[in-house]
Every structure is written in structure tokens, then in C-alpha cells.
Protein backbone atom coordinates (compact mmCIF):
# COMPACT_ATOMS: atom_id res chain seq x y z
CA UNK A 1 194.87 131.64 96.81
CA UNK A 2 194.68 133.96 93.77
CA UNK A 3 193.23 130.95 92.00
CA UNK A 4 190.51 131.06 94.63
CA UNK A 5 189.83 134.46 94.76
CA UNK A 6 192.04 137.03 92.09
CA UNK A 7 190.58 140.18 94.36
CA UNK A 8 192.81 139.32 97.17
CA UNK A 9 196.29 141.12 97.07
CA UNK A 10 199.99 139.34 97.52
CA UNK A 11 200.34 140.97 101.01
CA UNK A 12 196.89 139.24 101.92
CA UNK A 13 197.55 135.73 100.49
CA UNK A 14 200.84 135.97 101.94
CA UNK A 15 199.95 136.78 105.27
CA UNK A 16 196.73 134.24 104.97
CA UNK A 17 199.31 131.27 104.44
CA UNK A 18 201.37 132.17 107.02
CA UNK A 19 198.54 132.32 109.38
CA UNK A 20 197.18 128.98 107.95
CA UNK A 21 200.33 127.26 108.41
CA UNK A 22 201.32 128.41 111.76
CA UNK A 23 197.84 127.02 113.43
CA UNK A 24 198.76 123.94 111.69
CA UNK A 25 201.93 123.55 112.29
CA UNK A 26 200.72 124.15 116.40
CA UNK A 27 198.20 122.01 115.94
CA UNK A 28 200.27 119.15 114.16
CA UNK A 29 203.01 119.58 117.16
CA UNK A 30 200.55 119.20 119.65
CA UNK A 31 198.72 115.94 117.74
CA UNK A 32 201.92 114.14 117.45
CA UNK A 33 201.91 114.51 121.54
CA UNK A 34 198.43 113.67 121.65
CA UNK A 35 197.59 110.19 123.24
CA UNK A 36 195.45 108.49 120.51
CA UNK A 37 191.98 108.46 121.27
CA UNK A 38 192.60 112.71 121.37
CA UNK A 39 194.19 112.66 117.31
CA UNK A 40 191.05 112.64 115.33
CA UNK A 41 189.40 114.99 117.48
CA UNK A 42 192.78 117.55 116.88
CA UNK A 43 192.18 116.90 113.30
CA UNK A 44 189.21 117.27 113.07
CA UNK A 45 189.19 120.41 114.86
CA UNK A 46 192.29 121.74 112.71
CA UNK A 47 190.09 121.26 109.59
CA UNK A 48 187.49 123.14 111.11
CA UNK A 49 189.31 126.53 112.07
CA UNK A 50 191.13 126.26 108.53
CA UNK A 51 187.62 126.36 106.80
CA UNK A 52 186.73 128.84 108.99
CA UNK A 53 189.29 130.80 108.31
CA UNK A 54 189.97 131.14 104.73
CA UNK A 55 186.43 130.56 103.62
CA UNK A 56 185.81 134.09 103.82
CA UNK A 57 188.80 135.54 102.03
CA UNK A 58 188.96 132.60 99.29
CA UNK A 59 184.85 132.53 98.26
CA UNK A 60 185.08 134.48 95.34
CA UNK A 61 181.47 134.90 93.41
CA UNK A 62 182.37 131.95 91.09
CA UNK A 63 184.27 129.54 92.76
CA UNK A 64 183.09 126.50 94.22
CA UNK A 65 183.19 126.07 98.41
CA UNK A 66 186.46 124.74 99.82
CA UNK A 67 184.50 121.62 101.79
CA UNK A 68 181.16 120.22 100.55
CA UNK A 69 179.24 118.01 102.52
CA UNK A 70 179.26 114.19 101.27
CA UNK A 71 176.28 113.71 99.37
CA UNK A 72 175.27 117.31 99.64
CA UNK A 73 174.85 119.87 96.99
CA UNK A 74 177.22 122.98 97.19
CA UNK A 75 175.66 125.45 99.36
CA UNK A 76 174.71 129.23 98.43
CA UNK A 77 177.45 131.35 99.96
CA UNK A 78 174.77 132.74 103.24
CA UNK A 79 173.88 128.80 104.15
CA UNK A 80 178.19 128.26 103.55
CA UNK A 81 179.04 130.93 106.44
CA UNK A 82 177.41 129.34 108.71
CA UNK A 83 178.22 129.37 112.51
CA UNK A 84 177.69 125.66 112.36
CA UNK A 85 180.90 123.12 112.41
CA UNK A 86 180.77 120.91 109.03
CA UNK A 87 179.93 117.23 109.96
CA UNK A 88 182.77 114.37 110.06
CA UNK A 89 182.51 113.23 106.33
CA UNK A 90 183.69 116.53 105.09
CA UNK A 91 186.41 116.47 101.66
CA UNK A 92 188.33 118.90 100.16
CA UNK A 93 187.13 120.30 96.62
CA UNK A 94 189.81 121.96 96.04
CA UNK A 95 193.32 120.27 96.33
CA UNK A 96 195.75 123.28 95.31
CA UNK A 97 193.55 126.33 97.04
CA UNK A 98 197.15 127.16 98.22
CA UNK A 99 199.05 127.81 95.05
């Protein structure tokens, strides 16, 4: 997280990973309960409240978005916060945002 964005204090990155892992780790529980035509869809919606989530906190001036569309070039930060879920073909830029 510092990587992402050196502004945000320990306490903050701390309490942002603890956050982050506790939906997914709720999430994950539930999925692995999940009958399987619900999975993707838990997924898929985990992956959206993450991004929504750190976004904000981790978009320092300089560094790149954490998702980018396929195909798509990286948005300016207004069109990145918006209210709109990111489509199904969505991919990590960034693979250690967490360290």
C-alpha cells in the first residue's frame, strides 16, 4: 500500500488490509458454500467492493489504476471513480498493491 500511495500512514494501510481481508475472507467462506452457478457471481462481486474500496486511498497522482479495462486505455482519475461496476474482463495491474 505505501508502494501505491506513500501519503497514506501505517495506521491507515494497516487498518485498510485488515478491512480488505476480512470482506474477503467472508466472502471466500460464503463462496465455498455457494452452490455453483452462485461462485462467479460472489467473485465477481468480491472484486468489485475491493476496487471500490481501496481505489480511493491507493490512487496516488502517479500511479497507474488498480483494474483497467481489457483493451481500454487507463482512465483519468474522475472517469476511474465512477459509480459504475467495471465489466467482467477486468485484470489486475498491479500484483503486489498489498506489500
Amino acid at each position: 500500500f505505501a508502494a501505491r500511495n506513500p501519503r497514506l500512514g501505517t495506521r491507515e494501510r494497516r487498518r485498510a488490509a485488515l478491512i480488505a481481508a476480512t470482506i474477503g475472507q467472508s466472502i471466500l467462506a460464503r463462496r465455498a458454500r455457494a452452490v455453483a452457478a452462485e461462485k462467479k457471481a460472489l467473485f465477481d462481486d468480491l472484486r468489485r467492493i475491493l476496487i471500490a474500496y481501496l481505489e480511493p486511498m491507493l490512487d496516488a497522482p502517479s500511479s497507474a489504476p488498480l483494474v483497467e479495462i481489457a483493451g481500454a486505455s487507463p482512465a483519468k482519475p474522475a472517469e476511474r471513480r465512477s459509480t459504475k461496476a467495471p465489466s467482467k474482463s477486468v485484470s489486475r495491474s498491479v500484483s503486489k498493491s498489498t506489500k
